[in-house]
Protein backbone atom coordinates (compact mmCIF):
# COMPACT_ATOMS: atom_id res chain seq x y z
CA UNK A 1 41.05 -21.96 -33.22
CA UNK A 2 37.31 -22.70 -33.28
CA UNK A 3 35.25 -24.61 -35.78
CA UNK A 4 32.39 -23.61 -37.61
CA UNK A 5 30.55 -26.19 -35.70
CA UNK A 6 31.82 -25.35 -32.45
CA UNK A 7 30.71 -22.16 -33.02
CA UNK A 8 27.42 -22.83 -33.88
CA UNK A 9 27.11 -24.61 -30.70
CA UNK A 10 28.57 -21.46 -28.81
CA UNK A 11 26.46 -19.06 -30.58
CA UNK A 12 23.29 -20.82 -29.16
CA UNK A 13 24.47 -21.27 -25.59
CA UNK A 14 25.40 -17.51 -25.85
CA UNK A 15 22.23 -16.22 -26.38
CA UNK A 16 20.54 -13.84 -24.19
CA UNK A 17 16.77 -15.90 -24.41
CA UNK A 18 16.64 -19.43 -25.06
CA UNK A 19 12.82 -20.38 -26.65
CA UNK A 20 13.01 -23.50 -24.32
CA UNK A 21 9.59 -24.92 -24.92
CA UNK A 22 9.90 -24.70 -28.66
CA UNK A 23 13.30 -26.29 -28.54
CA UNK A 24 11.71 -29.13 -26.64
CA UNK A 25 8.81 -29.75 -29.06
CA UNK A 26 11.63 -29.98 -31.85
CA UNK A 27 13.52 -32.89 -29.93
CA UNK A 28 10.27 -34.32 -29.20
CA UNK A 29 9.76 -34.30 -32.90
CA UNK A 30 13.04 -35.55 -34.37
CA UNK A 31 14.19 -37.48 -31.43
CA UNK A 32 11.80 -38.38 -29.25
CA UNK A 33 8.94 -39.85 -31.44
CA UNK A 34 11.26 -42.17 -33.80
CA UNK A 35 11.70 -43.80 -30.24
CA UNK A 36 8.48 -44.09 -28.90
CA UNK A 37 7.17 -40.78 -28.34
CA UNK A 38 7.87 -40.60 -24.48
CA UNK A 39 10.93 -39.62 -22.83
CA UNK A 40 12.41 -40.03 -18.86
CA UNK A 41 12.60 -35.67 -18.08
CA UNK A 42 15.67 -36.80 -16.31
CA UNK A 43 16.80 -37.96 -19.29
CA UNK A 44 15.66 -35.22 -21.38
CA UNK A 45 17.61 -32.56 -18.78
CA UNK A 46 20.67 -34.73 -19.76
CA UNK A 47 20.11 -34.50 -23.22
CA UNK A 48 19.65 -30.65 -23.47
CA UNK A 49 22.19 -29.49 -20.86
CA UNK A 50 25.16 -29.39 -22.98
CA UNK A 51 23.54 -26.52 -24.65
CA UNK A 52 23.34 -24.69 -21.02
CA UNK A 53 19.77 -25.39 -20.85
CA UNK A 54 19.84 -25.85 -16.45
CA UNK A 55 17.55 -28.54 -15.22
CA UNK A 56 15.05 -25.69 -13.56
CA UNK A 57 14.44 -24.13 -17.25
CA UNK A 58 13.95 -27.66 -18.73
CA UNK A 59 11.49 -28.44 -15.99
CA UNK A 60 9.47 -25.33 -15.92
CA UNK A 61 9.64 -25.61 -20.03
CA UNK A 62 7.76 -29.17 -20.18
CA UNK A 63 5.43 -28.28 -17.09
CA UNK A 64 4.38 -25.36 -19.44
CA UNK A 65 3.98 -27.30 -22.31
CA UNK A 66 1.79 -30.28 -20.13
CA UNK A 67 -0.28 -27.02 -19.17
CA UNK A 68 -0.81 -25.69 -22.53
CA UNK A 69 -1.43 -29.55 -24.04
CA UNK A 70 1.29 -30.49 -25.81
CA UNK A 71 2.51 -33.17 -23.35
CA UNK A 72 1.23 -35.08 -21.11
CA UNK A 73 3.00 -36.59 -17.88
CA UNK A 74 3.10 -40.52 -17.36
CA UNK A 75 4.62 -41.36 -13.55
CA UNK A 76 6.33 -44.31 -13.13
CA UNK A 77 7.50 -44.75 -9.14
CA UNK A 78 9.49 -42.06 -8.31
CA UNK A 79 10.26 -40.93 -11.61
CA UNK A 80 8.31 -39.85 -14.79
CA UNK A 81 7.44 -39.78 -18.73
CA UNK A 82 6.77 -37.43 -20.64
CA UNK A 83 4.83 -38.03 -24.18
CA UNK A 84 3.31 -35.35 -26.72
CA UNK A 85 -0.73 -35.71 -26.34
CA UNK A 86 -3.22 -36.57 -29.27
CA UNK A 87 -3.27 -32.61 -30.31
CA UNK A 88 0.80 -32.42 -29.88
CA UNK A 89 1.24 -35.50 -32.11
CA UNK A 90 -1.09 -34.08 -34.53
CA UNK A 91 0.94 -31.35 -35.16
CA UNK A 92 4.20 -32.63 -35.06
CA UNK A 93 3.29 -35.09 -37.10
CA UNK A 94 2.07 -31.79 -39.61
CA UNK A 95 5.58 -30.42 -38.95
CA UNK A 96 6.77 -33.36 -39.71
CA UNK A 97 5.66 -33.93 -43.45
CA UNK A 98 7.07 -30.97 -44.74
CA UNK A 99 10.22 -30.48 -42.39
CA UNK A 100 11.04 -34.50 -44.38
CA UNK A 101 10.40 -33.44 -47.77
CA UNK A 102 12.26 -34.14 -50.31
CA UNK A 103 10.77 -31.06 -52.59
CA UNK A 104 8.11 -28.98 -52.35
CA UNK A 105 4.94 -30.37 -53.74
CA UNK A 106 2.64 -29.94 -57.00
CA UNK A 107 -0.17 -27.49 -57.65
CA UNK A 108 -3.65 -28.02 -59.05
CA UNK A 109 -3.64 -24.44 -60.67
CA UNK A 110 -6.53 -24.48 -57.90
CA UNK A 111 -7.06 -21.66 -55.02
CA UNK A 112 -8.34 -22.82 -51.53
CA UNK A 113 -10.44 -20.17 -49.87
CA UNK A 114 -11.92 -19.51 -46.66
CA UNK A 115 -14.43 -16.86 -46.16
CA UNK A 116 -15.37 -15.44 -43.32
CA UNK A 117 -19.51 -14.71 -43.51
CA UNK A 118 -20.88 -12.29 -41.21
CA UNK A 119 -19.50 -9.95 -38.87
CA UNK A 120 -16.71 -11.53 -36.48
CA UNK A 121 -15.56 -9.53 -33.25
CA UNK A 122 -12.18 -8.02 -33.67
CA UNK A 123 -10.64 -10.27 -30.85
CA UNK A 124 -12.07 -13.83 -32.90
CA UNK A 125 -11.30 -12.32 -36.30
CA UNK A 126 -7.33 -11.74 -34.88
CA UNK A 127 -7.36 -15.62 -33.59
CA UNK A 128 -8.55 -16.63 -36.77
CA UNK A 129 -6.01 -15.04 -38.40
CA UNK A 130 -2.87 -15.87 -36.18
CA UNK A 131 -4.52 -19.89 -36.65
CA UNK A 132 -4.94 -19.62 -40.39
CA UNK A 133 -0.77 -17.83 -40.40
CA UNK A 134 0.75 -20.31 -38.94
CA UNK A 135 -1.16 -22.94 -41.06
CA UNK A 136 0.30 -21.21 -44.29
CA UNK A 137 -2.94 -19.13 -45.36
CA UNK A 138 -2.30 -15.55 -46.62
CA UNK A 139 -5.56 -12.92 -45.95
CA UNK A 140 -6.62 -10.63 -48.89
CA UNK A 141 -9.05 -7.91 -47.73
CA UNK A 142 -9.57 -9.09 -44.56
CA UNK A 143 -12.82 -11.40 -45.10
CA UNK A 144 -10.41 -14.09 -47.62
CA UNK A 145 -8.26 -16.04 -46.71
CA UNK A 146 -5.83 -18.05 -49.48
CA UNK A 147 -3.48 -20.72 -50.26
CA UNK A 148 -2.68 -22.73 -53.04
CA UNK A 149 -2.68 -25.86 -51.78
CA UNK A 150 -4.14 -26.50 -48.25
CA UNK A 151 -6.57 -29.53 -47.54
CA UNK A 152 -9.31 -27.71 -46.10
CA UNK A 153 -10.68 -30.72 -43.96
CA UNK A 154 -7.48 -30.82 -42.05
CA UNK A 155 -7.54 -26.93 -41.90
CA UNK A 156 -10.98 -26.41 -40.37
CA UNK A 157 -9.94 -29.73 -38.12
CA UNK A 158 -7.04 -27.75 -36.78
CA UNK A 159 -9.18 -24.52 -36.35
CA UNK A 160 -11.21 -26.95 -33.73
CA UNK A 161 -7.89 -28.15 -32.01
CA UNK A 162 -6.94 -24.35 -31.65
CA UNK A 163 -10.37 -24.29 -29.97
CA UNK A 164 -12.16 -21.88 -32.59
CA UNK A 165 -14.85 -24.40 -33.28
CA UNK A 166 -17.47 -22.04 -32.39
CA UNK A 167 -16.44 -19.81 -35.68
CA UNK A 168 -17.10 -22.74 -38.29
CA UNK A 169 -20.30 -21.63 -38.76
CA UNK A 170 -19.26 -18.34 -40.14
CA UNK A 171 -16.34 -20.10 -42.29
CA UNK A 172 -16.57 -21.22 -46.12
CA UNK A 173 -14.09 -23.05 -47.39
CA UNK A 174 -14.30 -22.37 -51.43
CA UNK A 175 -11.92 -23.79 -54.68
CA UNK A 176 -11.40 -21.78 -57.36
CA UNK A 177 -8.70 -20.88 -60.54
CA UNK A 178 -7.26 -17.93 -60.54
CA UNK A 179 -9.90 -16.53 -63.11
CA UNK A 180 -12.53 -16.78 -60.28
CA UNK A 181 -10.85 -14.16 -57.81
CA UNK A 182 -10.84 -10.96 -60.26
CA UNK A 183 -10.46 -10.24 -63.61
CA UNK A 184 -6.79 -8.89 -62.53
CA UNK A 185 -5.81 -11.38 -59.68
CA UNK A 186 -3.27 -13.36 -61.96
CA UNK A 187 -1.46 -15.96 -59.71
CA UNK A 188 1.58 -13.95 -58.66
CA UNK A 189 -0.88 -11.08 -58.23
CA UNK A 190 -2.43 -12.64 -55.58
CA UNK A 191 1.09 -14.47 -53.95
CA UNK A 192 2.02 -10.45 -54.51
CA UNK A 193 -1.07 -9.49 -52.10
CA UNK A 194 -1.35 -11.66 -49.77
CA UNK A 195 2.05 -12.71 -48.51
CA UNK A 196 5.24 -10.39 -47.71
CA UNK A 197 8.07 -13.04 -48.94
CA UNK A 198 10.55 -10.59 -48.79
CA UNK A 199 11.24 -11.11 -45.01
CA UNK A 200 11.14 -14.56 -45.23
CA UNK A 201 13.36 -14.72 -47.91
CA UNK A 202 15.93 -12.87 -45.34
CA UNK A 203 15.74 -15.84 -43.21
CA UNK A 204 16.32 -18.40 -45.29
CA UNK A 205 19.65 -16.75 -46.05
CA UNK A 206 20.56 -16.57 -42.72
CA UNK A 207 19.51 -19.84 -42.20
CA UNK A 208 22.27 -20.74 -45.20
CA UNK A 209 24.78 -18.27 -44.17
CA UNK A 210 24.55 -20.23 -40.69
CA UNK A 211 24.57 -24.03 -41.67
CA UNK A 212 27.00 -23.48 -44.88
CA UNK A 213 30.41 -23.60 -43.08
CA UNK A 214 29.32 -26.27 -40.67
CA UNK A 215 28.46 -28.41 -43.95
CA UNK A 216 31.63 -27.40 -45.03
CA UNK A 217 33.54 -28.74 -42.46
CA UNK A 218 31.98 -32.04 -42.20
CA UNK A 219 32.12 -32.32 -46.34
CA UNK A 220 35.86 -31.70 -45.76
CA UNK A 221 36.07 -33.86 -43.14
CA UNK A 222 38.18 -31.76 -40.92
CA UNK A 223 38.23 -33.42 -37.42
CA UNK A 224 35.77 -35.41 -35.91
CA UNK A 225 32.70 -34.03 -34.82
CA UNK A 226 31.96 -36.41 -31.89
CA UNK A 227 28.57 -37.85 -30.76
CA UNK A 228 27.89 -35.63 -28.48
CA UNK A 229 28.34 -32.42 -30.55
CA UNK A 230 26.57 -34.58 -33.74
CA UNK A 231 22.96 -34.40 -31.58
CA UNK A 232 23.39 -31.35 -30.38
CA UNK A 233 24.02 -29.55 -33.91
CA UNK A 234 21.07 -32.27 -35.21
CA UNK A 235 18.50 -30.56 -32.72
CA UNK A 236 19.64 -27.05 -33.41
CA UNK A 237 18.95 -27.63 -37.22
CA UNK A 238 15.30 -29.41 -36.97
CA UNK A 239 14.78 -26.58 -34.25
CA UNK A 240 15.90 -23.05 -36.89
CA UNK A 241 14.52 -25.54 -39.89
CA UNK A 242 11.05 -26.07 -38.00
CA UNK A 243 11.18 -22.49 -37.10
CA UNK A 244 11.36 -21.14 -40.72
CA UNK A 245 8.76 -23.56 -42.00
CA UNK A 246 6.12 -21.90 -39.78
CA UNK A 247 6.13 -18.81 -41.20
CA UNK A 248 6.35 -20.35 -44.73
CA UNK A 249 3.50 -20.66 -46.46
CA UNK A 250 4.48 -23.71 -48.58
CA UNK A 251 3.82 -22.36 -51.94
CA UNK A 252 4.70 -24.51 -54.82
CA UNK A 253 7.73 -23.64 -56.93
CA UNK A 254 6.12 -22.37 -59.77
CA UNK A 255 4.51 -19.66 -57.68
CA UNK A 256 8.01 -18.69 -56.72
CA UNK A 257 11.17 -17.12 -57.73
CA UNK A 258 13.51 -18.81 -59.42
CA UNK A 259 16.16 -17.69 -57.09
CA UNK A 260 14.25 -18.58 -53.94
CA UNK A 261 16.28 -19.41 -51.38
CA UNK A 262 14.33 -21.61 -49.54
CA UNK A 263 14.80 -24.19 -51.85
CA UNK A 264 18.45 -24.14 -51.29
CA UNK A 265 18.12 -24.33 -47.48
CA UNK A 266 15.81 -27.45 -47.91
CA UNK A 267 18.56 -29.03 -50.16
CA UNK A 268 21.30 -27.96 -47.10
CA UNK A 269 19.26 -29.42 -44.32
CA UNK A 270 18.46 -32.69 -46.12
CA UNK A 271 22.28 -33.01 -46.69
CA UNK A 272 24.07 -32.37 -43.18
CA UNK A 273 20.76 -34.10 -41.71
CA UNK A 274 21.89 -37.30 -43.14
CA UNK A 275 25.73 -36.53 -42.73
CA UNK A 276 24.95 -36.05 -38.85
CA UNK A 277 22.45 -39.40 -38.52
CA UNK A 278 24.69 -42.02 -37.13
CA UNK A 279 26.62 -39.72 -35.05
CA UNK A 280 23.90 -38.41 -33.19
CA UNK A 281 21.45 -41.39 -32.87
CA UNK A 282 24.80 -43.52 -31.20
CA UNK A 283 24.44 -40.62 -28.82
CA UNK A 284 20.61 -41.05 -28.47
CA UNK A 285 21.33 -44.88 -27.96
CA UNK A 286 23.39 -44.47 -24.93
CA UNK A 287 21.72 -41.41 -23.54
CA UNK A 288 17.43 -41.76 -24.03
CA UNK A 289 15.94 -43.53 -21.44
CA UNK A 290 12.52 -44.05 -19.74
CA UNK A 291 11.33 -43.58 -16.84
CA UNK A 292 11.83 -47.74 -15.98
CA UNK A 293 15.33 -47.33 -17.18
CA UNK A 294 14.58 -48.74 -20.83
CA UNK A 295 16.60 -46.99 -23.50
CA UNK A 296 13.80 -47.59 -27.02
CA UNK A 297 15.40 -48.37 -30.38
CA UNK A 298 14.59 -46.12 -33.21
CA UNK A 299 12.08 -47.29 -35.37
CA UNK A 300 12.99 -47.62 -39.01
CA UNK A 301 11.16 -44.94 -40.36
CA UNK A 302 13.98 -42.71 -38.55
CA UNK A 303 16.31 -43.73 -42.17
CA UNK A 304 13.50 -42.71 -44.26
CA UNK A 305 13.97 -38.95 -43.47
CA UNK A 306 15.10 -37.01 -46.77
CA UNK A 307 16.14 -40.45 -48.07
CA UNK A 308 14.88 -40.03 -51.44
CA UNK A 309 17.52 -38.74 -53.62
CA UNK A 310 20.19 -39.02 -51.50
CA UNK A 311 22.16 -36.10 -51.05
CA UNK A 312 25.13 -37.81 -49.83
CA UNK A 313 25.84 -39.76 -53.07
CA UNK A 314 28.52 -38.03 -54.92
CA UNK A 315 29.18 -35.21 -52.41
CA UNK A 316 32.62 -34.35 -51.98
């Protein structure tokens, strides 16, 4: 008889496609950088084969991501390193904050707005809107773009890393209440009109309906999970965690539902995060090495993840 985290692991390994790259940006996130940043790829292939992950898909997976600039290759004699570039820490470091967080943050009451002035090609007005998605912006009427919270420095910075520079000049970033946008745009009017949640929602469930029993099992403490199997569920969590975070918009609470289920996969993630920590960096510690052989210590900001109200303390 299987376990429920046995069978997560199965379910993975079982699938048709495996998003390699992706994957490997989330271990380079959660695993790689609390150690450095820079990881042997033999050691990497190690590290990911136990989810069937062959050493020609790992390869051609961080050869893609050198080409598209989110890592960069470091020889060292025979062998080589492989770190995230300036750009690829950037935005795992973005991932990063909210991925951690305890709770969603506060709001201002305050909209941030970017306006596109002037006529943009269809082709750059479809970049600008795929760049502006995945950085949590919703679009009302084509021209607007909205969120409730953004920093708009670090949004038209990352408009430049996507290499859209040249449309700044036709971008302006605004602040206003919700008064400012229409007489009838109350605030979930405008969450109403310029996000579908309903999908996302969906997700989150899934995500819940996934993670739940594995939770379960380690809350009940029903066999040992091993070292080994500790990473690999670790990695597979960041990885479907990371995944629904870029497609969520990050709106504060109040501009949700009460029921909103992505508040209860944040509190799930946080929990079997820390319950699989030890486990899976004793694995790390005997299994990430350099190039040169080295095997890096975490740093100590690795214990700082979801540390803040501790989820473990009275869990049963």
């Amino acid at each position: 008889m299987t376990t429920p985290i046995q069978d997560r692991l199965d379910a993975f390994r079982k699938q048709d496609r495996v998003q390699a790259g992706s994957l490997i940006i989330s271990v380079f996130g959660d695993a790689v950088l609390p150690r450095g940043g820079r990881i042997w790829l033999g050691s990497l292939i190690r590290l990911l084969e136990p989810l069937g992950l062959n050493e020609r898909l790992v390869r051609t997976s961080v050869f893609r991501l050198a080409r598209d600039e989110w890592l960069v290759s470091e020889p060292c004699g025979r062998r080589t390193d492989y770190k995230l570039t300036p750009s690829g820490l950037q935005r795992i470091e973005e991932a990063s904050r909210r991925i951690y967080a305890s709770s969603a943050q506060g709001w201002d009451r305050r909209w941030r707005l970017i306006l596109a002035v002037g006529e943009l090609a269809a082709r750059d007005r479809e970049r600008l809107r795929r760049a502006l998605f995945w950085q949590g912006f919703g679009m009302l009427d084509g021209d607007c773009f909205v969120h409730p919270s953004a920093d708009l420095i670090v949004a038209f910075d990352a408009l430049v890393g996507e290499g859209l520079g040249e449309l700044l000049p036709q971008l302006k970033p605004l602040m206003a209440a919700d008064a400012a946008l229409g007489a009838a745009a109350s605030d979930a009017d405008l969450v109403h009109a310029a996000w579908n949640l309903e999908r996302l929602a969906q997700m989150y469930r899934d995500f819940v309906d996934r993670y739940q029993p594995v939770l379960a099992q380690l809350r009940d403490g029903a066999g040992d999970c091993g070292d080994e199997s500790a990473f690999l569920l670790r990695m597979l969590l960041i990885h479907d965690y990371r995944r629904l975070l870029l497609r969520d918009p990050g709106l504060p609470d109040v501009l949700l539902a009460s029921d909103w289920p992505g508040q209860r996969a944040r509190l799930l993630c946080r929990e079997l995060y820390r319950r699989l920590l030890a486990s899976s960096e004793r694995h790390l510690d005997a299994h990430l090495q350099l190039a040169d052989g080295h095997a890096p210590e975490a740093s100590s900001s690795l214990l700082r993840r979801f540390q803040d109200a501790d989820p473990l303390r009275g869990a049963r």
